[in-house]
C-alpha atoms as a PDB file:
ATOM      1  CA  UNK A   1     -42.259 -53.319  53.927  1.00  0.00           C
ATOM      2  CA  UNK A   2     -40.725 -49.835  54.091  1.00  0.00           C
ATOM      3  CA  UNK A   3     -37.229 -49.676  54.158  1.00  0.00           C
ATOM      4  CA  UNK A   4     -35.831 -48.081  56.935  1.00  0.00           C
ATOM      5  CA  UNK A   5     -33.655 -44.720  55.842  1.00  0.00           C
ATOM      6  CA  UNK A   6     -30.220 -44.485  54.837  1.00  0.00           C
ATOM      7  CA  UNK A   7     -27.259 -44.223  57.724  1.00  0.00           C
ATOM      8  CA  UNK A   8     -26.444 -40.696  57.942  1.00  0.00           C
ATOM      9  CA  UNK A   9     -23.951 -40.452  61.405  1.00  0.00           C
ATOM     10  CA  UNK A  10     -20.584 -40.976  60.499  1.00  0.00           C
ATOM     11  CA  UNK A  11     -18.781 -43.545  62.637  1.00  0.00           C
ATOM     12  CA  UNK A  12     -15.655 -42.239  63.566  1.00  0.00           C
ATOM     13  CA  UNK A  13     -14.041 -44.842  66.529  1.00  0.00           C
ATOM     14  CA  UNK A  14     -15.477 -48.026  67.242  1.00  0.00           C
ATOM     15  CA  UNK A  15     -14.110 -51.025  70.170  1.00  0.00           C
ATOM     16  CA  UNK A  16     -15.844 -53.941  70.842  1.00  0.00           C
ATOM     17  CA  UNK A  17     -12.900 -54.822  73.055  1.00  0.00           C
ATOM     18  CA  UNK A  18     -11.411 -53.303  76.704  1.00  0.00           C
ATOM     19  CA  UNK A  19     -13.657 -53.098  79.839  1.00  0.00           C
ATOM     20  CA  UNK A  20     -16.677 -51.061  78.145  1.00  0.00           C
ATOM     21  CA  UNK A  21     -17.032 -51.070  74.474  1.00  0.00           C
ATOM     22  CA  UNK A  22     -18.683 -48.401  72.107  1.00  0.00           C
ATOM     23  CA  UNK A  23     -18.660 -46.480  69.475  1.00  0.00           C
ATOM     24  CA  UNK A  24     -18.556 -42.453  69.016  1.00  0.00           C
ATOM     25  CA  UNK A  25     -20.709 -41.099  65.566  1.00  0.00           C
ATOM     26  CA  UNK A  26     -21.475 -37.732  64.735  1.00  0.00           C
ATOM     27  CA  UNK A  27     -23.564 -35.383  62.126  1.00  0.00           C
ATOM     28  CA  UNK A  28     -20.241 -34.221  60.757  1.00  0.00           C
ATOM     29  CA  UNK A  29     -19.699 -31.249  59.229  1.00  0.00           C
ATOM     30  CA  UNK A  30     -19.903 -30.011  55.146  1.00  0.00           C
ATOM     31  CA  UNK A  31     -17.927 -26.674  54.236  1.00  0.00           C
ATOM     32  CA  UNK A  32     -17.453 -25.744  57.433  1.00  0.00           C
ATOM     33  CA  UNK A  33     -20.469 -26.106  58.577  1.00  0.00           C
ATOM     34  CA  UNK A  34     -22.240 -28.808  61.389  1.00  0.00           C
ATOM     35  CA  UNK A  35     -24.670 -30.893  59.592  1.00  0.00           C
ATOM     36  CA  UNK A  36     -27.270 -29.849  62.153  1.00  0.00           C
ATOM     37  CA  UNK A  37     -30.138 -29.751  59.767  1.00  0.00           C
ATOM     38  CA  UNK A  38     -29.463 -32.238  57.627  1.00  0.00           C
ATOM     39  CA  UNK A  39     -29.385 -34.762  61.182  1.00  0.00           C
ATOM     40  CA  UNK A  40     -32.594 -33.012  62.177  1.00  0.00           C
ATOM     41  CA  UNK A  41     -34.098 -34.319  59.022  1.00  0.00           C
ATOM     42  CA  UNK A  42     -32.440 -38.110  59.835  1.00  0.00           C
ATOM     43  CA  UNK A  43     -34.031 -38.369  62.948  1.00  0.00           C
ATOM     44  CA  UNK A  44     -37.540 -36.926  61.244  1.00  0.00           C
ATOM     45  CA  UNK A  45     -37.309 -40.131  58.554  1.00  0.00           C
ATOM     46  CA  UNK A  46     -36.798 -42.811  61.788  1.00  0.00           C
ATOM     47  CA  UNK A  47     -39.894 -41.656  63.455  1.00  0.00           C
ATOM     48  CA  UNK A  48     -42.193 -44.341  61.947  1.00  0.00           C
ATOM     49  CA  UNK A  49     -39.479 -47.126  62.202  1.00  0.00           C
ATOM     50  CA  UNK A  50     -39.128 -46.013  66.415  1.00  0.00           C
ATOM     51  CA  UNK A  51     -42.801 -45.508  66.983  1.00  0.00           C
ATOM     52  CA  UNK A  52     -45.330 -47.822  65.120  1.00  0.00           C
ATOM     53  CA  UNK A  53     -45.686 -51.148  65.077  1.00  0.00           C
ATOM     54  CA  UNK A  54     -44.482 -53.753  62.430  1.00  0.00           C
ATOM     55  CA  UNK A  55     -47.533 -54.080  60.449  1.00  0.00           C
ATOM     56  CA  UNK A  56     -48.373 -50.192  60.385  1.00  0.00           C
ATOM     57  CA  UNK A  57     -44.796 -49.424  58.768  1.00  0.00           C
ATOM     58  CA  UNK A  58     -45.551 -52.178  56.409  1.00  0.00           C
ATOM     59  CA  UNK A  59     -48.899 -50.411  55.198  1.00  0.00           C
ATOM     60  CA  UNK A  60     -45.875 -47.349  54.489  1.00  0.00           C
ATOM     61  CA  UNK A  61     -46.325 -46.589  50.649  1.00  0.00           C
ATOM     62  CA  UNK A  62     -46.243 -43.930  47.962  1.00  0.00           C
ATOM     63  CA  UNK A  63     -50.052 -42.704  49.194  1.00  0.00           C
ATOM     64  CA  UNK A  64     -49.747 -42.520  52.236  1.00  0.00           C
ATOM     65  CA  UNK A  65     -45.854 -41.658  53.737  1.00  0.00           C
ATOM     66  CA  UNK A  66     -46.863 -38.192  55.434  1.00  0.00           C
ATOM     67  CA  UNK A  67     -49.947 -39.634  57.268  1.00  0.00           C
ATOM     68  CA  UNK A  68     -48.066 -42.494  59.256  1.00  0.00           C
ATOM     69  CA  UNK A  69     -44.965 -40.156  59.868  1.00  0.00           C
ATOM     70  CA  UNK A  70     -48.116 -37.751  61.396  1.00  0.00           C
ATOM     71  CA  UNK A  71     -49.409 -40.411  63.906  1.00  0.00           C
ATOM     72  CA  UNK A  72     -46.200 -41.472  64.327  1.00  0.00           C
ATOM     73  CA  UNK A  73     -44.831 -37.852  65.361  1.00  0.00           C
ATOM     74  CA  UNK A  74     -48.074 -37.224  67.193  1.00  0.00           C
ATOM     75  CA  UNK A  75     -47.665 -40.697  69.565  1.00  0.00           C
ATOM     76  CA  UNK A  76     -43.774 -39.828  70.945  1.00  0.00           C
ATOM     77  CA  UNK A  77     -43.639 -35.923  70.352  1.00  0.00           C
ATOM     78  CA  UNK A  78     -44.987 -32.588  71.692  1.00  0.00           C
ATOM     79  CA  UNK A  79     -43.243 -29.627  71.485  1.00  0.00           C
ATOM     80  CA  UNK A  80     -42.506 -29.592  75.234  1.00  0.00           C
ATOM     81  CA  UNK A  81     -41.911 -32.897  75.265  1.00  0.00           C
ATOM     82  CA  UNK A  82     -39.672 -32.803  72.551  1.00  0.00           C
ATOM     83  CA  UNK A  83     -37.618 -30.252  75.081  1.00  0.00           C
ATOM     84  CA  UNK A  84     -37.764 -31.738  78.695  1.00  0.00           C
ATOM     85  CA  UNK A  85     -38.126 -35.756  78.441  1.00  0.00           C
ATOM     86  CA  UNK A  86     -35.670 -36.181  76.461  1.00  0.00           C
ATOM     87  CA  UNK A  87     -37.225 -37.855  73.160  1.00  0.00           C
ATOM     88  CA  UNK A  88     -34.764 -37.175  71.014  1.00  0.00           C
ATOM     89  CA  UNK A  89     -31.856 -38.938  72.705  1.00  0.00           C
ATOM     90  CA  UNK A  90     -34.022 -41.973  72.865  1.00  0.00           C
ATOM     91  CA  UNK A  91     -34.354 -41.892  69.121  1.00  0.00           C
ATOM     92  CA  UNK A  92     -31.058 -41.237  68.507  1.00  0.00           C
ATOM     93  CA  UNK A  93     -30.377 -44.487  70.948  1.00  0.00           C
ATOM     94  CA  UNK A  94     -32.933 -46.528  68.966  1.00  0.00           C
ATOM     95  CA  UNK A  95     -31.307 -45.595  65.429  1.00  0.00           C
ATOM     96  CA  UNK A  96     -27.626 -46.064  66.435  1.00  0.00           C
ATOM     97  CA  UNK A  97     -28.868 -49.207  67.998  1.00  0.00           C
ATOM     98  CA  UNK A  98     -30.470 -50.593  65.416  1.00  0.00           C
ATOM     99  CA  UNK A  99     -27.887 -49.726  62.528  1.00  0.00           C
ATOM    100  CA  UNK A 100     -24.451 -50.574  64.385  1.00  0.00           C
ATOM    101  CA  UNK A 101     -25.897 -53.483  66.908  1.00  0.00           C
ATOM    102  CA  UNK A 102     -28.763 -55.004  64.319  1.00  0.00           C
ATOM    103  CA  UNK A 103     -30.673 -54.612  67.385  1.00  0.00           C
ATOM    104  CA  UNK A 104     -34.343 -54.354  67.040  1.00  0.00           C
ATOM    105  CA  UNK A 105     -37.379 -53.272  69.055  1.00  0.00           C
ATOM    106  CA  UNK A 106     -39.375 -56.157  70.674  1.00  0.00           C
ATOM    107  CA  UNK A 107     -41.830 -53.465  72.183  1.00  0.00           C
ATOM    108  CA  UNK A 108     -43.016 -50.222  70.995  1.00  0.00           C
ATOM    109  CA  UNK A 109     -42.761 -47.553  73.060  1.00  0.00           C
ATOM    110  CA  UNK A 110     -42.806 -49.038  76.200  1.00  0.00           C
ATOM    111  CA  UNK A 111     -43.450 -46.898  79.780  1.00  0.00           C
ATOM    112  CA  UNK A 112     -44.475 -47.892  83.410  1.00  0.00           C
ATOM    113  CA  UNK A 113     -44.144 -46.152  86.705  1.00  0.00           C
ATOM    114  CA  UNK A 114     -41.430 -46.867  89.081  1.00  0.00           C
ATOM    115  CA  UNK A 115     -41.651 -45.854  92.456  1.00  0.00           C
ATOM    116  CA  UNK A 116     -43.796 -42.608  92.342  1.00  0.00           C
ATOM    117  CA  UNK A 117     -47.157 -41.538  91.095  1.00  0.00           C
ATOM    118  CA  UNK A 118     -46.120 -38.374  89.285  1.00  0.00           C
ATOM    119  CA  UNK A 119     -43.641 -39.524  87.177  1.00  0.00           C
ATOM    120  CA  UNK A 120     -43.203 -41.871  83.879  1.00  0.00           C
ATOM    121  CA  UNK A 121     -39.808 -43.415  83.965  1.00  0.00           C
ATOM    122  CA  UNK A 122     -38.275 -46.680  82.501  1.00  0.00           C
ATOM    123  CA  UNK A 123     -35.601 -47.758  80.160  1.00  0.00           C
ATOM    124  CA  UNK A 124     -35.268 -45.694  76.992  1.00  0.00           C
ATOM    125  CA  UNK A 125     -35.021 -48.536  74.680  1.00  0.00           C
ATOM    126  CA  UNK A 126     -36.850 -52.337  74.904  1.00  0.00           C
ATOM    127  CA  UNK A 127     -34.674 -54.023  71.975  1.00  0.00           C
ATOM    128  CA  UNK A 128     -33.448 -57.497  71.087  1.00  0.00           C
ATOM    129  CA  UNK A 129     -30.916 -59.340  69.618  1.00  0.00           C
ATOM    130  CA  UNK A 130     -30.306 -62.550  68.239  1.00  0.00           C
ATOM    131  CA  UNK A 131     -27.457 -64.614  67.968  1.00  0.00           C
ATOM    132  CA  UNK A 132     -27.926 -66.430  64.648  1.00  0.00           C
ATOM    133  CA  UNK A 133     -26.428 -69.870  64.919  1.00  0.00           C
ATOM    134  CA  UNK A 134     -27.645 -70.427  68.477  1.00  0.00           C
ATOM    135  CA  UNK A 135     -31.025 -68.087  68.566  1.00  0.00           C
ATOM    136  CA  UNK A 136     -29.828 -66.638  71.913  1.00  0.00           C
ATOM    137  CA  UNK A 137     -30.816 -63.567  72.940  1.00  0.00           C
ATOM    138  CA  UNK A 138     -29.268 -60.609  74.395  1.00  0.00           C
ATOM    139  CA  UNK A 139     -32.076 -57.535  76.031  1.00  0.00           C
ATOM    140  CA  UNK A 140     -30.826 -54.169  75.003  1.00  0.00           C
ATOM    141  CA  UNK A 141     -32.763 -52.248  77.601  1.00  0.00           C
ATOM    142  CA  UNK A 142     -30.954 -49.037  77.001  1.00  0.00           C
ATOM    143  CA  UNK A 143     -30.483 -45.287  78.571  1.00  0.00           C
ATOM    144  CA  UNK A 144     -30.456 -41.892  76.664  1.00  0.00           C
ATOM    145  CA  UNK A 145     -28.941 -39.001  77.947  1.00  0.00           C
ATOM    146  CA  UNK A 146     -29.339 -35.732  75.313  1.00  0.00           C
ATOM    147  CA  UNK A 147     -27.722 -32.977  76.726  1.00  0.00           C
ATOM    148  CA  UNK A 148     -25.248 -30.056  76.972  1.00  0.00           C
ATOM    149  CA  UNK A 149     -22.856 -30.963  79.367  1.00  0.00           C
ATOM    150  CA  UNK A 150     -21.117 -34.073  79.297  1.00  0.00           C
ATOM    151  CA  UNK A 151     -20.337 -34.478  82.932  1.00  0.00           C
ATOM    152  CA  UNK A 152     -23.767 -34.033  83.063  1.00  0.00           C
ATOM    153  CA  UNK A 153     -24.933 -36.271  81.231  1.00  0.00           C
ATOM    154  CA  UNK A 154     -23.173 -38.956  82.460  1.00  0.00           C
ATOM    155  CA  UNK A 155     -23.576 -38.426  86.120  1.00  0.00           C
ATOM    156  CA  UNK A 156     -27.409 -38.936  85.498  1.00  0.00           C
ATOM    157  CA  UNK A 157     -27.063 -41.574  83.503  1.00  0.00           C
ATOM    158  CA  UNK A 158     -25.469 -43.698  85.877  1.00  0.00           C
ATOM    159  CA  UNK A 159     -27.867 -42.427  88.538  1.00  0.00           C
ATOM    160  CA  UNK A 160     -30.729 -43.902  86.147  1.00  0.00           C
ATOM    161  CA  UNK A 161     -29.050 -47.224  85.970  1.00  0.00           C
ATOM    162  CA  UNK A 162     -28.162 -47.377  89.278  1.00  0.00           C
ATOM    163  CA  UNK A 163     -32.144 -47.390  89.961  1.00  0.00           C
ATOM    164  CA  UNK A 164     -33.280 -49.431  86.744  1.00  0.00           C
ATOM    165  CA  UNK A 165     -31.412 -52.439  88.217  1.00  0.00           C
ATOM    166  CA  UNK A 166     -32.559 -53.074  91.028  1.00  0.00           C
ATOM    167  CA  UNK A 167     -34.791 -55.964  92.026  1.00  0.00           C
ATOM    168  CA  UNK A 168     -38.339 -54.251  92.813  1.00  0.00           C
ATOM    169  CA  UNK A 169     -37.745 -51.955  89.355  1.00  0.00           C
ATOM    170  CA  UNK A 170     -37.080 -54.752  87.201  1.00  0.00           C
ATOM    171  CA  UNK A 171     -39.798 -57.068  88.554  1.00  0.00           C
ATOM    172  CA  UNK A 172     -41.886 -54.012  87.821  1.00  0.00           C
ATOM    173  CA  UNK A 173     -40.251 -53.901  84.288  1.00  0.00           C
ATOM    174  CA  UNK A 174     -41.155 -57.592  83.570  1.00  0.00           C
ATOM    175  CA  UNK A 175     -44.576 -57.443  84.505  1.00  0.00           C
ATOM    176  CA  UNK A 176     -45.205 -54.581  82.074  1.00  0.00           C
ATOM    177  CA  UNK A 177     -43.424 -55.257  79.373  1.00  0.00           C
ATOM    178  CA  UNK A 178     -44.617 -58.797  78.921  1.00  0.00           C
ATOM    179  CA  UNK A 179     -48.081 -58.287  77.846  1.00  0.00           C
ATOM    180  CA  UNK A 180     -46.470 -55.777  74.705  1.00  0.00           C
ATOM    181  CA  UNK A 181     -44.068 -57.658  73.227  1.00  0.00           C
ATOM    182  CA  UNK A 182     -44.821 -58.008  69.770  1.00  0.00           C
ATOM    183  CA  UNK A 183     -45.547 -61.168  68.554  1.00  0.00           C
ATOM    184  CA  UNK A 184     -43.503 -60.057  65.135  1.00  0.00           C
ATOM    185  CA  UNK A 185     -40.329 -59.580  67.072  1.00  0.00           C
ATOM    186  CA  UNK A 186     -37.335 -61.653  66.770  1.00  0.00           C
ATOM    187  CA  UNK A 187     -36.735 -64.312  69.179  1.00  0.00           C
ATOM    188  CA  UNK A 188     -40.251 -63.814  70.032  1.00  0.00           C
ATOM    189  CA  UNK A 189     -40.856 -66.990  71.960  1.00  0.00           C
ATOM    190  CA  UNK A 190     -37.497 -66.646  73.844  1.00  0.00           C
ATOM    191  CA  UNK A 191     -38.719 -63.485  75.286  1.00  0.00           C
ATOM    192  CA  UNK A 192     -42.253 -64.794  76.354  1.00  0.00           C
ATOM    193  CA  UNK A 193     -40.281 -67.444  78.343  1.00  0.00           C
ATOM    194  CA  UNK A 194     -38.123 -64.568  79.637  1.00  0.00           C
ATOM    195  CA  UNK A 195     -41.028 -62.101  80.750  1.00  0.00           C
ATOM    196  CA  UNK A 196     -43.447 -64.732  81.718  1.00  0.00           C
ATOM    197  CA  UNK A 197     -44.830 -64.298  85.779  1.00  0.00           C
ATOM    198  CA  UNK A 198     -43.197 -67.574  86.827  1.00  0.00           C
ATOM    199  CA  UNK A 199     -39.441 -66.867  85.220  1.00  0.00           C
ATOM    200  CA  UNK A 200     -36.598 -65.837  87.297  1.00  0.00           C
ATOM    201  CA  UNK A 201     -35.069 -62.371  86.993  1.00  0.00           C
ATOM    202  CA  UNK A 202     -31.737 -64.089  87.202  1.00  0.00           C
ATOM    203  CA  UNK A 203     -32.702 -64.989  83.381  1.00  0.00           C
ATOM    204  CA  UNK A 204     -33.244 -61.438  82.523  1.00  0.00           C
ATOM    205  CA  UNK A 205     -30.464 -60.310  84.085  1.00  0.00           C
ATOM    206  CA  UNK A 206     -27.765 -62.255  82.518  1.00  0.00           C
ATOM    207  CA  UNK A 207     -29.177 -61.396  79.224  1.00  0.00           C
ATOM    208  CA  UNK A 208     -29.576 -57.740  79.723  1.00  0.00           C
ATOM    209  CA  UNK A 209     -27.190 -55.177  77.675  1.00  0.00           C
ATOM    210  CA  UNK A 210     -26.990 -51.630  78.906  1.00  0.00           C
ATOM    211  CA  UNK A 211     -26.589 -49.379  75.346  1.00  0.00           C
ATOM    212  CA  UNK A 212     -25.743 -45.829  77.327  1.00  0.00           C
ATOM    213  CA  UNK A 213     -26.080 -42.695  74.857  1.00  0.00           C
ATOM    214  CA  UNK A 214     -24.370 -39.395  75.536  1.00  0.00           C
ATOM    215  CA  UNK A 215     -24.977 -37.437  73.329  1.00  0.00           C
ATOM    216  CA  UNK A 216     -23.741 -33.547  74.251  1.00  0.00           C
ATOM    217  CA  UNK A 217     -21.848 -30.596  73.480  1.00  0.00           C
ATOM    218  CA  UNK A 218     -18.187 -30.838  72.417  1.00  0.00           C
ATOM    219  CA  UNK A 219     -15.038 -29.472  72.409  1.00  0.00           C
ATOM    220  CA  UNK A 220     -14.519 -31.223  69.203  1.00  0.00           C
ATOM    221  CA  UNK A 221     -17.091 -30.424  67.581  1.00  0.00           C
ATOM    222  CA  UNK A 222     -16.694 -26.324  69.189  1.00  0.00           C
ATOM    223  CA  UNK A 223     -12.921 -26.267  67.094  1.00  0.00           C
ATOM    224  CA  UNK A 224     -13.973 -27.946  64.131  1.00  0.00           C
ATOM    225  CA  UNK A 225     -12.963 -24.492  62.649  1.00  0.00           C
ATOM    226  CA  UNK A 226      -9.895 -24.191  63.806  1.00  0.00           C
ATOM    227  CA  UNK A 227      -8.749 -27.382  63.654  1.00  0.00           C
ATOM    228  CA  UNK A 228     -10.507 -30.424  61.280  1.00  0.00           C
ATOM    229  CA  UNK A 229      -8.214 -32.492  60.486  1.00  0.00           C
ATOM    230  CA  UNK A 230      -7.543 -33.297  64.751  1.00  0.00           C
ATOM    231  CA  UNK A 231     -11.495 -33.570  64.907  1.00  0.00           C
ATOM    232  CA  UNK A 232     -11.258 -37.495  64.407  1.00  0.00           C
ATOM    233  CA  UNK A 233      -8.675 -37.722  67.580  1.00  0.00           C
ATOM    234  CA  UNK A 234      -9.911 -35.024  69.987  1.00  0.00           C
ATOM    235  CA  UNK A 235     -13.714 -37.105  69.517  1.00  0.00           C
ATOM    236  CA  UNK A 236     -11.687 -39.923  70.385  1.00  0.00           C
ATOM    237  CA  UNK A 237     -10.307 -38.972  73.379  1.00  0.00           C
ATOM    238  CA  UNK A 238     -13.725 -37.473  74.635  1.00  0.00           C
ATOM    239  CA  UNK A 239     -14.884 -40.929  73.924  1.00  0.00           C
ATOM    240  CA  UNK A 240     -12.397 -42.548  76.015  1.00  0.00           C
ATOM    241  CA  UNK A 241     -13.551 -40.202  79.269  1.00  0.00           C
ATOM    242  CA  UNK A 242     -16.669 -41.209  79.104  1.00  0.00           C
ATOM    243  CA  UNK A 243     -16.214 -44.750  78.608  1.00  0.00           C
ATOM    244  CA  UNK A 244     -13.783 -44.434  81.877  1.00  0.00           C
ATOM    245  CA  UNK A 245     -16.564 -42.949  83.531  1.00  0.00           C
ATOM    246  CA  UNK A 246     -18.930 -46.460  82.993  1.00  0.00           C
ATOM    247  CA  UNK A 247     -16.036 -48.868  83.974  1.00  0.00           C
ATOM    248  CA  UNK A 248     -16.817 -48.794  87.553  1.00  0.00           C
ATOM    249  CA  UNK A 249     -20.544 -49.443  87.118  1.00  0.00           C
ATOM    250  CA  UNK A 250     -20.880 -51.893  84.883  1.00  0.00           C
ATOM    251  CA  UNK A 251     -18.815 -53.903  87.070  1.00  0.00           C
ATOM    252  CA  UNK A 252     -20.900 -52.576  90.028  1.00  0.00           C
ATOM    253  CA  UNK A 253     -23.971 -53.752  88.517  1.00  0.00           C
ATOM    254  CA  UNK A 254     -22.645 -56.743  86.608  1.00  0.00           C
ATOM    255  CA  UNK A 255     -24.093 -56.013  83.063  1.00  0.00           C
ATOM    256  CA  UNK A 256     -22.586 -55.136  79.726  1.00  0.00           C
ATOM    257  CA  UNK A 257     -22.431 -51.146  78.740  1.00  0.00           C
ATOM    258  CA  UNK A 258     -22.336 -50.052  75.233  1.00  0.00           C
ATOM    259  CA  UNK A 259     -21.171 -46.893  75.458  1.00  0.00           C
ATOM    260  CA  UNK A 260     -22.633 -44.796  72.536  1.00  0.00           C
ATOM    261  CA  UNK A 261     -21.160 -40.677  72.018  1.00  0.00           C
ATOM    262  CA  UNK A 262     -22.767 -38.080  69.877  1.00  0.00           C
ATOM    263  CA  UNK A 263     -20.892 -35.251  69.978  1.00  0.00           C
ATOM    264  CA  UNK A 264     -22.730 -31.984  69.111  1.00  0.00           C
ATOM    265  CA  UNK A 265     -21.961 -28.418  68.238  1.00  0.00           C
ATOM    266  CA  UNK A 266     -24.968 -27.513  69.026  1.00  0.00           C
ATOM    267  CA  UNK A 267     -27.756 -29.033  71.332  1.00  0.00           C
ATOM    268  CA  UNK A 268     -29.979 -25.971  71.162  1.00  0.00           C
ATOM    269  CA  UNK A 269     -29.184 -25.716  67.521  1.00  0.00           C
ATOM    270  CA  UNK A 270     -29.910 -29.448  66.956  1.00  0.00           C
ATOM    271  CA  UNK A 271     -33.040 -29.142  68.746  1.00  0.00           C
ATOM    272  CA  UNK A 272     -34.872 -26.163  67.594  1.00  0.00           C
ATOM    273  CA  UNK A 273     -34.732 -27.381  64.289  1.00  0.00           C
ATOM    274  CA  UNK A 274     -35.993 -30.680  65.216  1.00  0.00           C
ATOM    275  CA  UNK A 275     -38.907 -28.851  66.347  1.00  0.00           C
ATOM    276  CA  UNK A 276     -39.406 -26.592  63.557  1.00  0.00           C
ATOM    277  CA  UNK A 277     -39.287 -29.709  61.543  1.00  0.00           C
ATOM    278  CA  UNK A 278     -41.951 -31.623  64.055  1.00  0.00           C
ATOM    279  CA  UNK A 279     -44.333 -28.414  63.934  1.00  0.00           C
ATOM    280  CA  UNK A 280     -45.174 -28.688  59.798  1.00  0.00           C
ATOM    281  CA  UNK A 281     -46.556 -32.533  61.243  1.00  0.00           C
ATOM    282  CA  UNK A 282     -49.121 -30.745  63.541  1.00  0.00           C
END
């Protein structure tokens, strides 16, 4: 089976204690410079391991590396897409997910409609994990927010939880996600149980985790320059706001938060070159 790629964000704060835990991460930066490329490249190697199924990473070898990161790049990623839904947040979520949490995906790419017919919505990551002495399971149904502003991005995030927990959406979100969970997936049967028709949302609910990823622009990250060696502290404390920001809703809406923050230099920066990378895929 193909490995998945090396860890490239640095860590810089973690808590798994207080009211809303979390970590912050970030590119970093070498000689002065944001690692912008370099995490453009990152997120590149974890298409296959966020898009395609177990068994087609598995069939990952020395022949044939560039054709399954092609399909895999041509099932989550246009070039517009790329720019207004948000895809790259959601892979960010998935890898920082998956590497801190040893979370893993239970469904691949999941979407379903909520209450219109024009637009695709749902949560931005369907991932499990697994307590190993007991084989419980916590649902890591997560939201992705890639933007500039962090006010921003945090006032829609909670407006997209807000909606994702409520009855009608998640009895929605049950019925659709059943049929594609894989059968490869860890705690597979658990989650059968948990998505069959005749199972009580009050079992979903009580195992759901919210992972919530903000990943924006930075003050930071803006006086690296000026000032590196407070860069560690001044992430911190922009941490610390938006983990403030989540207390009040995740005891609103009675469910764990995982508060994950990217800060960026750059999200056009970032982005672009995420792009330019996706194009030589076409």
């Amino acid at each position: 089976m193909a490995e998945q790629p090396k860890k490239f964000l640095e860590v810089l704060y973690r808590t798994d204690d207080g009211d809303v835990v979390g970590l912050a991460a970030c590119a970093g930066f070498e000689l002065g410079e944001w690692r912008y490329k370099k995490f453009a490249d990152h997120l590149i190697n974890w298409l296959p391991h966020f898009a395609l199924k177990k068994e087609e990473i598995e069939r990952i070898g020395s022949e044939n590396p560039l054709d399954l990161l092609k399909e895999a790049a041509y099932r989550i990623f246009t070039e517009e897409a790329g720019k207004k839904r948000g895809e790259i947040g959601e892979l960010l979520l998935h890898i920082l997910c998956v590497t801190e949490y040893r979370a893993a995906a239970f469904a691949t790419r999941v979407f379903y409609k909520m209450r219109s017919n024009d637009q695709v919505t749902g949560f931005d990551s369907t991932l499990v994990t697994v307590e190993e002495e007991t084989g419980d399971i916590e649902l890591w149904l997560g939201e992705a927010k890639f933007y500039t502003d962090t006010k921003a991005a945090i006032s829609a995030a909670l407006t997209s939880l807000k909606g994702h927990l409520d009855a009608g959406f998640l009895e929605e979100s049950k019925i659709l996600i059943g049929p594609k969970i894989e059968p490869s997936a860890p705690g597979y049967e658990k989650l059968q149980w948990l998505f069959d028709g005749g199972s009580k949302l009050d079992e979903i609910v009580k195992r759901i985790v919210i992972p919530v990823l903000v990943a924006s622009e930075s003050e930071a990250a803006k006086c690296y320059a000026d000032n590196p060696e407070g860069y560690s502290d001044i992430v911190v404390e922009e941490f610390e706001y938006v983990t403030g920001r989540f207390e009040a809703a995740q005891s609103e809406l009675n469910v764990r938060i995982v508060v994950i923050y990217v800060p960026l230099l750059s999200k056009t920066l970032l982005e672009d070159r995420f792009i330019e990378k996706l194009g030589i895929l076409k």
